[in-house]
C-alpha atoms as a PDB file:
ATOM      1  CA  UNK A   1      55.545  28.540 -15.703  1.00  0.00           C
ATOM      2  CA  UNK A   2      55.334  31.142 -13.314  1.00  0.00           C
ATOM      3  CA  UNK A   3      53.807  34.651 -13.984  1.00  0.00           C
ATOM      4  CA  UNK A   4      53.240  38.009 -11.541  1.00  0.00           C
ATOM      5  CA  UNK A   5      50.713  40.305 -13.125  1.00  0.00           C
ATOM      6  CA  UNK A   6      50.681  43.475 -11.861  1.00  0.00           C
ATOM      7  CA  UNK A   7      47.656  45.862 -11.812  1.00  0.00           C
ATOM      8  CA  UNK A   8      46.265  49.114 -10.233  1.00  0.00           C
ATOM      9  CA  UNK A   9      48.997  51.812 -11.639  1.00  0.00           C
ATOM     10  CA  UNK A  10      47.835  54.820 -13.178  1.00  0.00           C
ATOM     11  CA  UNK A  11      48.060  59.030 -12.654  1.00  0.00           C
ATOM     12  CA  UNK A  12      47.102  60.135  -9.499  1.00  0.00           C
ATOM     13  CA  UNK A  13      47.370  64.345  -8.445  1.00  0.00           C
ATOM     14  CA  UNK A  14      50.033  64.689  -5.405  1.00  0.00           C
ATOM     15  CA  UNK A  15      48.429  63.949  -1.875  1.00  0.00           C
ATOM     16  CA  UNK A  16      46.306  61.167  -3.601  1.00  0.00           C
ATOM     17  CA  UNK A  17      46.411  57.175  -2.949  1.00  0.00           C
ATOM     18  CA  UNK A  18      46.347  54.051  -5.711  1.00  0.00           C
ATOM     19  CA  UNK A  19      46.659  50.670  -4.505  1.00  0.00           C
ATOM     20  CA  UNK A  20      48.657  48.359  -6.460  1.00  0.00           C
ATOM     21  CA  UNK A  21      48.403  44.608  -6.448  1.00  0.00           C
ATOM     22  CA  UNK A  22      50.516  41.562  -7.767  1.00  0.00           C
ATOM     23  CA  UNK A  23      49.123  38.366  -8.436  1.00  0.00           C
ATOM     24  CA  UNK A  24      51.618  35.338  -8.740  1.00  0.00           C
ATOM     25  CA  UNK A  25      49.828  32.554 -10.495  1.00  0.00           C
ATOM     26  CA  UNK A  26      51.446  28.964 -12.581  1.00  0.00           C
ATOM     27  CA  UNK A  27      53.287  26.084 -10.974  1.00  0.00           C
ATOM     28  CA  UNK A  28      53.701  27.355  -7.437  1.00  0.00           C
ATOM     29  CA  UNK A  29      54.853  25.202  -4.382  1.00  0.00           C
ATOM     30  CA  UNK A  30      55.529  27.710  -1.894  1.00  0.00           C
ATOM     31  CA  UNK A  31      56.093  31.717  -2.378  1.00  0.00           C
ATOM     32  CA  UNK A  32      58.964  32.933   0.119  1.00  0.00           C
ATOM     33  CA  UNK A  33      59.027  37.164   0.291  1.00  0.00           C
ATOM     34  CA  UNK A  34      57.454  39.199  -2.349  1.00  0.00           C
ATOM     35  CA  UNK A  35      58.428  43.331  -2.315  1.00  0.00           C
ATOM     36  CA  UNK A  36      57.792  45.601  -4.682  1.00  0.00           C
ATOM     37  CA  UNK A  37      60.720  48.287  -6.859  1.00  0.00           C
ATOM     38  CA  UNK A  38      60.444  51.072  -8.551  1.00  0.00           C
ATOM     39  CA  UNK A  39      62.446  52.686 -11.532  1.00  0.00           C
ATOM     40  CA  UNK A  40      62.190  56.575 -12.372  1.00  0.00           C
ATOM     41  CA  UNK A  41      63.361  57.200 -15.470  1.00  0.00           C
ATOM     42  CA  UNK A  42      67.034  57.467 -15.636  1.00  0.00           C
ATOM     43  CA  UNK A  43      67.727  56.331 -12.154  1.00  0.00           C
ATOM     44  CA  UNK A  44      68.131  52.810 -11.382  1.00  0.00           C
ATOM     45  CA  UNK A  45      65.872  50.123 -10.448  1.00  0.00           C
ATOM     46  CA  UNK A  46      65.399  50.491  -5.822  1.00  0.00           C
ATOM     47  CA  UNK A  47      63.775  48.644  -3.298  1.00  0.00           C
ATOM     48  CA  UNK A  48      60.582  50.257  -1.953  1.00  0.00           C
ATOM     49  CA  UNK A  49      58.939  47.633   0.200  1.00  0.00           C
ATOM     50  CA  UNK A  50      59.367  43.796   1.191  1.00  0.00           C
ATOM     51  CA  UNK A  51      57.020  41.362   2.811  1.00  0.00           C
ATOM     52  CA  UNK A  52      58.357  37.661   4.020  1.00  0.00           C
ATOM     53  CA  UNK A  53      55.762  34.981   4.274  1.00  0.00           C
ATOM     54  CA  UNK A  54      55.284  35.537   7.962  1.00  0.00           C
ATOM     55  CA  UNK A  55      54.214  38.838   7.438  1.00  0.00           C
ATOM     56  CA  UNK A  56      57.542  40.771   8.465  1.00  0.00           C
ATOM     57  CA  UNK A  57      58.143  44.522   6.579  1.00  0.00           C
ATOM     58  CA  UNK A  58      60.406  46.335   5.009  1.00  0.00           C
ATOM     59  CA  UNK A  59      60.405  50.245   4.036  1.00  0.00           C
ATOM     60  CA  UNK A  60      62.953  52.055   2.145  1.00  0.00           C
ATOM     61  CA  UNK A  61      63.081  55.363   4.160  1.00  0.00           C
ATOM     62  CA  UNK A  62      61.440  57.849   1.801  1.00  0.00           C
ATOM     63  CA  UNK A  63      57.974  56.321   1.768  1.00  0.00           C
ATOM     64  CA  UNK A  64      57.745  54.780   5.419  1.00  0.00           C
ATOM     65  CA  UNK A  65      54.950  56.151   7.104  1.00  0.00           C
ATOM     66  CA  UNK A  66      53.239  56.753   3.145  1.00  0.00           C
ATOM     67  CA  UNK A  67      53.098  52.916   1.786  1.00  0.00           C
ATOM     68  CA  UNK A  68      51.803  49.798   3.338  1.00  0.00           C
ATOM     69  CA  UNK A  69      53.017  46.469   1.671  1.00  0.00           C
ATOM     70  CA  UNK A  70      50.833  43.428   2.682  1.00  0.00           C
ATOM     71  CA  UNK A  71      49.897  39.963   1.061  1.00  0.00           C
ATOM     72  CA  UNK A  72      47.086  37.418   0.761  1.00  0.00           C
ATOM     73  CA  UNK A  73      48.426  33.951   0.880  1.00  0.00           C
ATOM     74  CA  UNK A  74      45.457  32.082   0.037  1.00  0.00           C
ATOM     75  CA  UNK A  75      45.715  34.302  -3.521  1.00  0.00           C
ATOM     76  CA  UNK A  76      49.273  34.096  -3.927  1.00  0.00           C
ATOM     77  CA  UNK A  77      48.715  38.092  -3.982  1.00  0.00           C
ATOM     78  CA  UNK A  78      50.818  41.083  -2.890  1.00  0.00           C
ATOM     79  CA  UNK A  79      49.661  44.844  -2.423  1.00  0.00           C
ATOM     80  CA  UNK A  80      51.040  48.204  -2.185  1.00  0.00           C
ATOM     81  CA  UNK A  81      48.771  50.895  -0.659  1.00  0.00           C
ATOM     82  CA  UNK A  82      50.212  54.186  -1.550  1.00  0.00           C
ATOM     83  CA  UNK A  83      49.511  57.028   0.269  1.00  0.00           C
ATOM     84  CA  UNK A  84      50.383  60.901   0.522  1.00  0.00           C
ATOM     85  CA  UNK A  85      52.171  60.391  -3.125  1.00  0.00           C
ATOM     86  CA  UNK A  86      54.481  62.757  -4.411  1.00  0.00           C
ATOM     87  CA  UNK A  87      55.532  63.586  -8.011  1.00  0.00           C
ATOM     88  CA  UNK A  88      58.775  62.243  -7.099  1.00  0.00           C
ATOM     89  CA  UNK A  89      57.387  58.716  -6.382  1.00  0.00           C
ATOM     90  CA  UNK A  90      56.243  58.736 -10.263  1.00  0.00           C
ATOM     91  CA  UNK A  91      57.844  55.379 -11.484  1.00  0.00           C
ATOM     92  CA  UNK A  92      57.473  52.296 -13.504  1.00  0.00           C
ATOM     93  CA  UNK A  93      57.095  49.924 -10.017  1.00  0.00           C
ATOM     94  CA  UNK A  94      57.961  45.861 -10.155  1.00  0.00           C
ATOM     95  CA  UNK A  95      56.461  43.168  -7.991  1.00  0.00           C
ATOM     96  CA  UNK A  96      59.229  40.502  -7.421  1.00  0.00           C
ATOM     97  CA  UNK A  97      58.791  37.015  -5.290  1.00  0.00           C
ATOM     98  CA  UNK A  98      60.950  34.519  -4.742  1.00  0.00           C
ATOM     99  CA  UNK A  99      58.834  31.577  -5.553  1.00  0.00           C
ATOM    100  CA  UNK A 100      59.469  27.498  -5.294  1.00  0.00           C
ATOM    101  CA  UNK A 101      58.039  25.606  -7.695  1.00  0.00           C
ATOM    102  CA  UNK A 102      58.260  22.261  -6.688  1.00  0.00           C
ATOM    103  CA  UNK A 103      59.407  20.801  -3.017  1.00  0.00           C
ATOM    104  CA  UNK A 104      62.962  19.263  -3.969  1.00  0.00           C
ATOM    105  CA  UNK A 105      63.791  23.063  -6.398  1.00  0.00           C
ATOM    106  CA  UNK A 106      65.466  26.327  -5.203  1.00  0.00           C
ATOM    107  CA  UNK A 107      63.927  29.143  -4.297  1.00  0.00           C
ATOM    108  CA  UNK A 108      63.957  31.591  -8.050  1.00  0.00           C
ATOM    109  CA  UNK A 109      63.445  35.261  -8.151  1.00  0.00           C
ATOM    110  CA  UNK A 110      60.373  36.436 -10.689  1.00  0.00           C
ATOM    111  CA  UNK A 111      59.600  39.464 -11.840  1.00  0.00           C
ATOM    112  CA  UNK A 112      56.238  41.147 -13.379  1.00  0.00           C
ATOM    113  CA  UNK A 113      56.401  42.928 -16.483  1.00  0.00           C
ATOM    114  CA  UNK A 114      55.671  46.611 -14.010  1.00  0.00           C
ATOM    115  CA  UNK A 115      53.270  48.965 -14.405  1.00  0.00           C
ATOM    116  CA  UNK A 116      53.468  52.787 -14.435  1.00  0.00           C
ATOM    117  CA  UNK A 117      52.413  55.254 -11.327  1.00  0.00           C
ATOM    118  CA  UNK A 118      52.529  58.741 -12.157  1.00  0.00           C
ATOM    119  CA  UNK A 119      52.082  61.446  -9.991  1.00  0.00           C
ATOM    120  CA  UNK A 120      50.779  65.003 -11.547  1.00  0.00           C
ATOM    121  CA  UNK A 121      48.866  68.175 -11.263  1.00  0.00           C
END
């Protein structure tokens, strides 16, 4: 079984930073792209950043320059360095990967459970 744990979320003041990280950890075989989404409530679930294996990005437009998605794969690990946050980046944010399990399986999106950024005064 395959689990991504996120961690590092929290309330931050407009113009700060939080790093966030996702750990994939279980029966892995090889981990494709990981990325990370975001949901503000009552808007739907986007794509903020993605990160392929070989270390290609991805940016949706409103936080280019601001976020910096990068991975560790000796640790299976993704990050999301935040930077110059505004309140309208508060959201519940998702690490997904698309993760083999075993050599002769598919590649199968997973999802963590999220974890909550919020960005006040």
């Amino acid at each position: 079984q395959v689990q991504l744990v996120e961690s590092g979320g929290g309330l931050v003041q407009p113009g700060g930073s939080l790093r966030l990280s996702c750990a994939a950890s279980g029966s892995i075989f090889s981990i494709n792209a990981m990325g990370w989404y975001r949901q503000a409530p009552g808007k739907q679930r986007e794509l903020v950043a993605t990160i392929t294996s070989g270390g290609s990005t991805n940016y949706e437009d409103s936080v280019k320059g601001r976020f910096t998605i990068s991975r560790d794969n000796a640790k299976n690990t993704v990050y999301l360095q935040m930077n110059s946050l505004k309140p309208e980046d508060t959201a519940v944010y998702y690490c997904n990967a698309l993760i083999r399990i075993m050599v002769v399986t598919p590649l199968m999106d997973y999802w963590g459970k999220g974890i909550l950024v919020t960005v006040s005064s």
